[in-house]
Protein backbone atom coordinates (compact mmCIF):
# COMPACT_ATOMS: atom_id res chain seq x y z
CA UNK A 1 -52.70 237.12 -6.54
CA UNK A 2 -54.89 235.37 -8.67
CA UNK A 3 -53.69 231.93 -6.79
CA UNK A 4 -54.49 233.48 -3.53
CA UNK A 5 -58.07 234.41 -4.70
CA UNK A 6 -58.59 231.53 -5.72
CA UNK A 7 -57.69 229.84 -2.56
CA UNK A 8 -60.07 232.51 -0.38
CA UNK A 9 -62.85 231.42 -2.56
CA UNK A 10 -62.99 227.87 -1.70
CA UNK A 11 -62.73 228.59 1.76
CA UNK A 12 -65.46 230.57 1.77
CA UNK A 13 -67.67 228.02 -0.31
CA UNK A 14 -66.07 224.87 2.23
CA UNK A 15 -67.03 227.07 5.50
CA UNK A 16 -70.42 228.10 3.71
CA UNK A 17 -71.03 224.72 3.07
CA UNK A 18 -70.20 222.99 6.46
CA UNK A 19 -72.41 225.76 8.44
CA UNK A 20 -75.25 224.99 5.71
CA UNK A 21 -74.92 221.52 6.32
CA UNK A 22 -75.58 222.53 10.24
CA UNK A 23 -78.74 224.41 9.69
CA UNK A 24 -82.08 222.27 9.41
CA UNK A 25 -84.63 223.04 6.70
CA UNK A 26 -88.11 224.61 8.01
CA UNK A 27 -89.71 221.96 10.42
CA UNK A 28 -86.62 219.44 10.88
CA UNK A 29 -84.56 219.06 13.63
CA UNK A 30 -80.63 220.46 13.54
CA UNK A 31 -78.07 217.39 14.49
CA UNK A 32 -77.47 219.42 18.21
CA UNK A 33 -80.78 219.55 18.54
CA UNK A 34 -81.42 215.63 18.24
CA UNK A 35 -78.80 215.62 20.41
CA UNK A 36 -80.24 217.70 23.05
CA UNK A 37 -83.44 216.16 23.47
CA UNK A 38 -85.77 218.73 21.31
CA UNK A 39 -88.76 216.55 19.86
CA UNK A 40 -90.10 217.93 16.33
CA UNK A 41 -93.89 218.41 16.82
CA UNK A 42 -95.01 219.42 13.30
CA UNK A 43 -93.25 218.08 9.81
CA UNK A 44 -94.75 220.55 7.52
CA UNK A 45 -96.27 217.79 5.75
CA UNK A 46 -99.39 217.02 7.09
CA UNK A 47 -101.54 217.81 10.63
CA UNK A 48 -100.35 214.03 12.33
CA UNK A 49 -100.70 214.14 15.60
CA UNK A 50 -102.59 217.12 15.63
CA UNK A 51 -106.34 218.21 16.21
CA UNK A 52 -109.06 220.65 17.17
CA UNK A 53 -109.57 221.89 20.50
CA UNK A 54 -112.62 219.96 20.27
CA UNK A 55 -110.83 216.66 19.34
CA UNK A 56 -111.56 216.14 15.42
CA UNK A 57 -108.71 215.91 12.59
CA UNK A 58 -108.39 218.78 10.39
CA UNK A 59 -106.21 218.41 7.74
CA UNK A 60 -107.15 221.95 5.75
CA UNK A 61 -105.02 223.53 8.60
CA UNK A 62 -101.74 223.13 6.63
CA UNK A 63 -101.04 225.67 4.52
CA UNK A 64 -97.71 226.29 2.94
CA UNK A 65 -95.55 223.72 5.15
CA UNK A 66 -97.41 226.11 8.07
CA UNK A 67 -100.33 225.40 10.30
CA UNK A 68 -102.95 227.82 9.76
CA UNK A 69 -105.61 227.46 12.80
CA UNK A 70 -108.27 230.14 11.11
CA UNK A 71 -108.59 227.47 8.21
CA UNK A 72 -110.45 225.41 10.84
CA UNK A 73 -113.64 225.99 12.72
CA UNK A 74 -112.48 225.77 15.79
CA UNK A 75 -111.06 227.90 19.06
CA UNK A 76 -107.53 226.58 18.45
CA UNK A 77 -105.22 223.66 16.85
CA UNK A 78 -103.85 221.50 19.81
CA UNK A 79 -100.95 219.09 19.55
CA UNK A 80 -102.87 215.70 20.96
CA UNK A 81 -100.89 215.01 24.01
CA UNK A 82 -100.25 217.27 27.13
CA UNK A 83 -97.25 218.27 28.31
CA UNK A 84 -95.99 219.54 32.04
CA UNK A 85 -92.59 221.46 32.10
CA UNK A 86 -90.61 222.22 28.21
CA UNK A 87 -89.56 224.33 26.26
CA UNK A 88 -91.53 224.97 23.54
CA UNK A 89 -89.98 226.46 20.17
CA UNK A 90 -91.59 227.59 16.87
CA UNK A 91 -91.62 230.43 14.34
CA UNK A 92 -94.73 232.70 13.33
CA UNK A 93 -96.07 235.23 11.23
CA UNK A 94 -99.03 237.39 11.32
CA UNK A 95 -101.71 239.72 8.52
CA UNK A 96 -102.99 242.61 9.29
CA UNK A 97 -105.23 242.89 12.35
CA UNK A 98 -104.46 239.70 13.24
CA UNK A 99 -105.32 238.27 17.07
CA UNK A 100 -103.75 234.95 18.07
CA UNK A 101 -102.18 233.38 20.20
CA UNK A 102 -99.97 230.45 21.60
CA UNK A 103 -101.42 228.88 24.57
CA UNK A 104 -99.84 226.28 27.10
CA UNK A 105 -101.21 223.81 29.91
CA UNK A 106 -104.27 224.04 28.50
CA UNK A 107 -106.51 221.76 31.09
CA UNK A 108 -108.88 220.22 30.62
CA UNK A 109 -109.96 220.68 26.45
CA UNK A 110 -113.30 220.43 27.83
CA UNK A 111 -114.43 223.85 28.64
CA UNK A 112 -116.48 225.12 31.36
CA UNK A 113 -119.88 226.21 30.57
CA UNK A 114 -120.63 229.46 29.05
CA UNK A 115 -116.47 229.84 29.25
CA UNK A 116 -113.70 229.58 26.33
CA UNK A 117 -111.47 226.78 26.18
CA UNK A 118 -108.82 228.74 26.79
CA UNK A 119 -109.90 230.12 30.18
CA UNK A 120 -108.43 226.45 30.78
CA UNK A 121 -104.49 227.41 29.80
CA UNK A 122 -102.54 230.27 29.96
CA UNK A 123 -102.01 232.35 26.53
CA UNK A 124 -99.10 233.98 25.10
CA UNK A 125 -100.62 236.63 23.49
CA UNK A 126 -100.27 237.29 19.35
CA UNK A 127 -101.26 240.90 18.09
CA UNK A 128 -101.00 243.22 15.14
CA UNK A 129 -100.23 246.29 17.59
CA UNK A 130 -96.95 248.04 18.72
CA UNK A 131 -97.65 248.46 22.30
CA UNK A 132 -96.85 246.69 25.22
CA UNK A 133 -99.30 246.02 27.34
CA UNK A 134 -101.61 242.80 29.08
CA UNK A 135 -103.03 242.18 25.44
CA UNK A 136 -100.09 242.60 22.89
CA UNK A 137 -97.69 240.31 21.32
CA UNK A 138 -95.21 238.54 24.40
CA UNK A 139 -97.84 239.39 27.28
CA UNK A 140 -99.12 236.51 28.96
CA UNK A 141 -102.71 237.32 28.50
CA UNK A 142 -104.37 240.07 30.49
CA UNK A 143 -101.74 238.88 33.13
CA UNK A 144 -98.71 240.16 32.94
CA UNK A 145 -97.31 242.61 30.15
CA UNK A 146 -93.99 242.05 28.28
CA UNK A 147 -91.25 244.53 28.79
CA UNK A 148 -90.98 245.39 24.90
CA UNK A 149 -92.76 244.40 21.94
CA UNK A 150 -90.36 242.53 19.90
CA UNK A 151 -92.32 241.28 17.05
CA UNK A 152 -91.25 241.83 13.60
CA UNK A 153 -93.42 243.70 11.34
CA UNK A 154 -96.59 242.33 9.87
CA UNK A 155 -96.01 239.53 7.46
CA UNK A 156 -92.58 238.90 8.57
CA UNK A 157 -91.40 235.49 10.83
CA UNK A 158 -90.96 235.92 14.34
CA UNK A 159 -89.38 233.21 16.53
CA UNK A 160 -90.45 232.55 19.84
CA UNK A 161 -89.35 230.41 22.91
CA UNK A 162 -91.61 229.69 25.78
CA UNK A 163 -90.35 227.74 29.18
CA UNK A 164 -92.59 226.07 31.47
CA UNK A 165 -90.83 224.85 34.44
CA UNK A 166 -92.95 223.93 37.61
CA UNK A 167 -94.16 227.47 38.82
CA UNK A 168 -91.92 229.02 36.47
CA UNK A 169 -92.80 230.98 32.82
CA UNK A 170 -90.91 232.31 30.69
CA UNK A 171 -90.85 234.01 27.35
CA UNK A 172 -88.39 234.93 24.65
CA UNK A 173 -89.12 236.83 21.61
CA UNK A 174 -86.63 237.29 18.43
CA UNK A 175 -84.17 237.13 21.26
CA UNK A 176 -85.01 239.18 23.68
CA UNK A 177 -86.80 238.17 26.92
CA UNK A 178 -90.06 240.00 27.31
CA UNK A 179 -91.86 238.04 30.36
CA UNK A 180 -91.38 236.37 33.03
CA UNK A 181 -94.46 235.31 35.42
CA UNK A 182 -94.19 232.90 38.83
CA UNK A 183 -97.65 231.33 39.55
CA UNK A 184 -96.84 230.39 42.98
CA UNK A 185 -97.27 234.29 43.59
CA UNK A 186 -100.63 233.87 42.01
CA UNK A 187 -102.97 233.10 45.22
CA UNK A 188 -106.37 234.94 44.46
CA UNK A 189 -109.06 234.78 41.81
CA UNK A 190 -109.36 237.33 39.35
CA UNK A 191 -106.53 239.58 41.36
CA UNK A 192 -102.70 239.54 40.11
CA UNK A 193 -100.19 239.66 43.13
CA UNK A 194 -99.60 243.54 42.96
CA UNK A 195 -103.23 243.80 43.85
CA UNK A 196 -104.92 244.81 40.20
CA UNK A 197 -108.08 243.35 38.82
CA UNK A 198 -107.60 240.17 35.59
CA UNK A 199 -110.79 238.29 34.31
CA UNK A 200 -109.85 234.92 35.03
CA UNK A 201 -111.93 233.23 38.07
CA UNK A 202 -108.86 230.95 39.20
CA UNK A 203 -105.59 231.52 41.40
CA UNK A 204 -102.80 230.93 39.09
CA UNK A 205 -101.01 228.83 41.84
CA UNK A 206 -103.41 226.34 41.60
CA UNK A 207 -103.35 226.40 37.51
CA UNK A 208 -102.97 222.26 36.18
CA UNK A 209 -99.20 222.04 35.70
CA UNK A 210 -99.72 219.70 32.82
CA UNK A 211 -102.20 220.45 29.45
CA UNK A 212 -102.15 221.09 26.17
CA UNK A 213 -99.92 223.09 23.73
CA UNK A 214 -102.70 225.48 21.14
CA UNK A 215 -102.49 227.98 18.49
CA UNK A 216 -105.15 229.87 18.39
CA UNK A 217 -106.50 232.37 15.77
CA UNK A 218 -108.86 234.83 17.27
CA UNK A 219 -109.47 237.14 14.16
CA UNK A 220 -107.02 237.76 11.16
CA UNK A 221 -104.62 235.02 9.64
CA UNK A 222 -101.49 233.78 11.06
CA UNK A 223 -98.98 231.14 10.03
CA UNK A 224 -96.73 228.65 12.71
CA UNK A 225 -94.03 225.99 11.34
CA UNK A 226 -90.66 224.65 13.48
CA UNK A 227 -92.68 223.80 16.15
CA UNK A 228 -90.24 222.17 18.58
CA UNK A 229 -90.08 221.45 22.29
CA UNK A 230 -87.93 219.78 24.67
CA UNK A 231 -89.43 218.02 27.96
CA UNK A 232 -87.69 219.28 31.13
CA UNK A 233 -87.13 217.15 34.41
């Protein structure tokens, strides 16, 4: 019996092993995901190749192998070059009465006068709250609400996938898909398709297919590392 223990033991330590040996560290790569194309857009090691929404370095936003954006004076951290259709990949965490948010095709950086940057992109919202409506965690931001909110608990990591594919968005948080929004139904200012009132003064249709990838803090402190995304078509 003691043999056989024995035996059971080492399996378990050479299977533990092998799948360990599978898994990346925080902000690397796995080997399937070299293989499939994913590009690793922050090391944990310093802000390269990123910058303020209003194009200047800013190195204090690293903090803990994470990018903080509130440890910048600025409306959001942007990676420096745009993107059109991905899928974009990271983890995040949130304090208490937090507001942020992950925004994508952000176009131009440039923004309007008397507007917000991010009137230019589209925002997945990021919110210390437990409802579920067009400004909570997984909503795409005062236009469509998520299903569920999925987030984890404050101060916890939350992992979230977001596809951009021609007219096509999609969400996916801790697993479970939570939004889902198709801009060529999008065809009036300031009106969603069902008819109801949102702020923005552009049809969605019409929304640049291409812009920038930013994390925004809006109030509160957050935290985003494994930032990841593979370019589609």
């Amino acid at each position: 019996m003691r043999n056989k223990r024995i035996v059971r033991w080492l399996v378990v330590v050479v299977f533990a092993t092998v799948v360990g040996g599978l898994r990346a560290a925080d902000n690397e790569l796995t080997p399937a995901e070299k293989k499939g194309g994913w590009i690793l857009l922050f090391d944990g090691k310093s802000m390269k190749d990123w910058m303020t929404s209003e194009w200047q370095r800013c190195d204090e936003a690293l903090n803990d192998e994470s990018i903080s954006p509130d440890r910048c004076n600025t409306y959001m951290m942007t990676y420096e070059r745009p993107w059109s259709d991905f899928i974009l990949a990271l983890d995040f965490k949130i304090g208490a009465d937090t507001n942020s948010g992950i925004f994508v095709r952000t176009f131009p950086l440039k923004p309007l006068p008397a507007w917000d940057v991010g009137y230019n992109g589209i925002e997945i919202q990021i919110l210390d709250s437990q409802t579920a409506g067009y400004y909570d965690t997984g909503a795409l931001y005062d236009l469509v609400k998520p299903t569920k909110n999925a987030m984890k608990p404050v101060g916890e990591w939350n992992h979230v996938q977001i596809t951009c594919n021609k007219n096509l968005i999609d969400v996916v948080l801790n697993g479970a898909h939570v939004n889902h929004m198709n801009l060529d139904l999008w065809t009036r200012p300031y009106m969603r398709p069902d008819g109801t009132a949102h702020k923005f003064n552009i049809a969605f249709k019409y929304h640049s297919r291409m812009g920038y990838i930013g994390l925004q803090k809006h109030g509160g402190n957050c935290w985003f590392k494994n930032i990841k995304l593979k370019p589609l078509g």
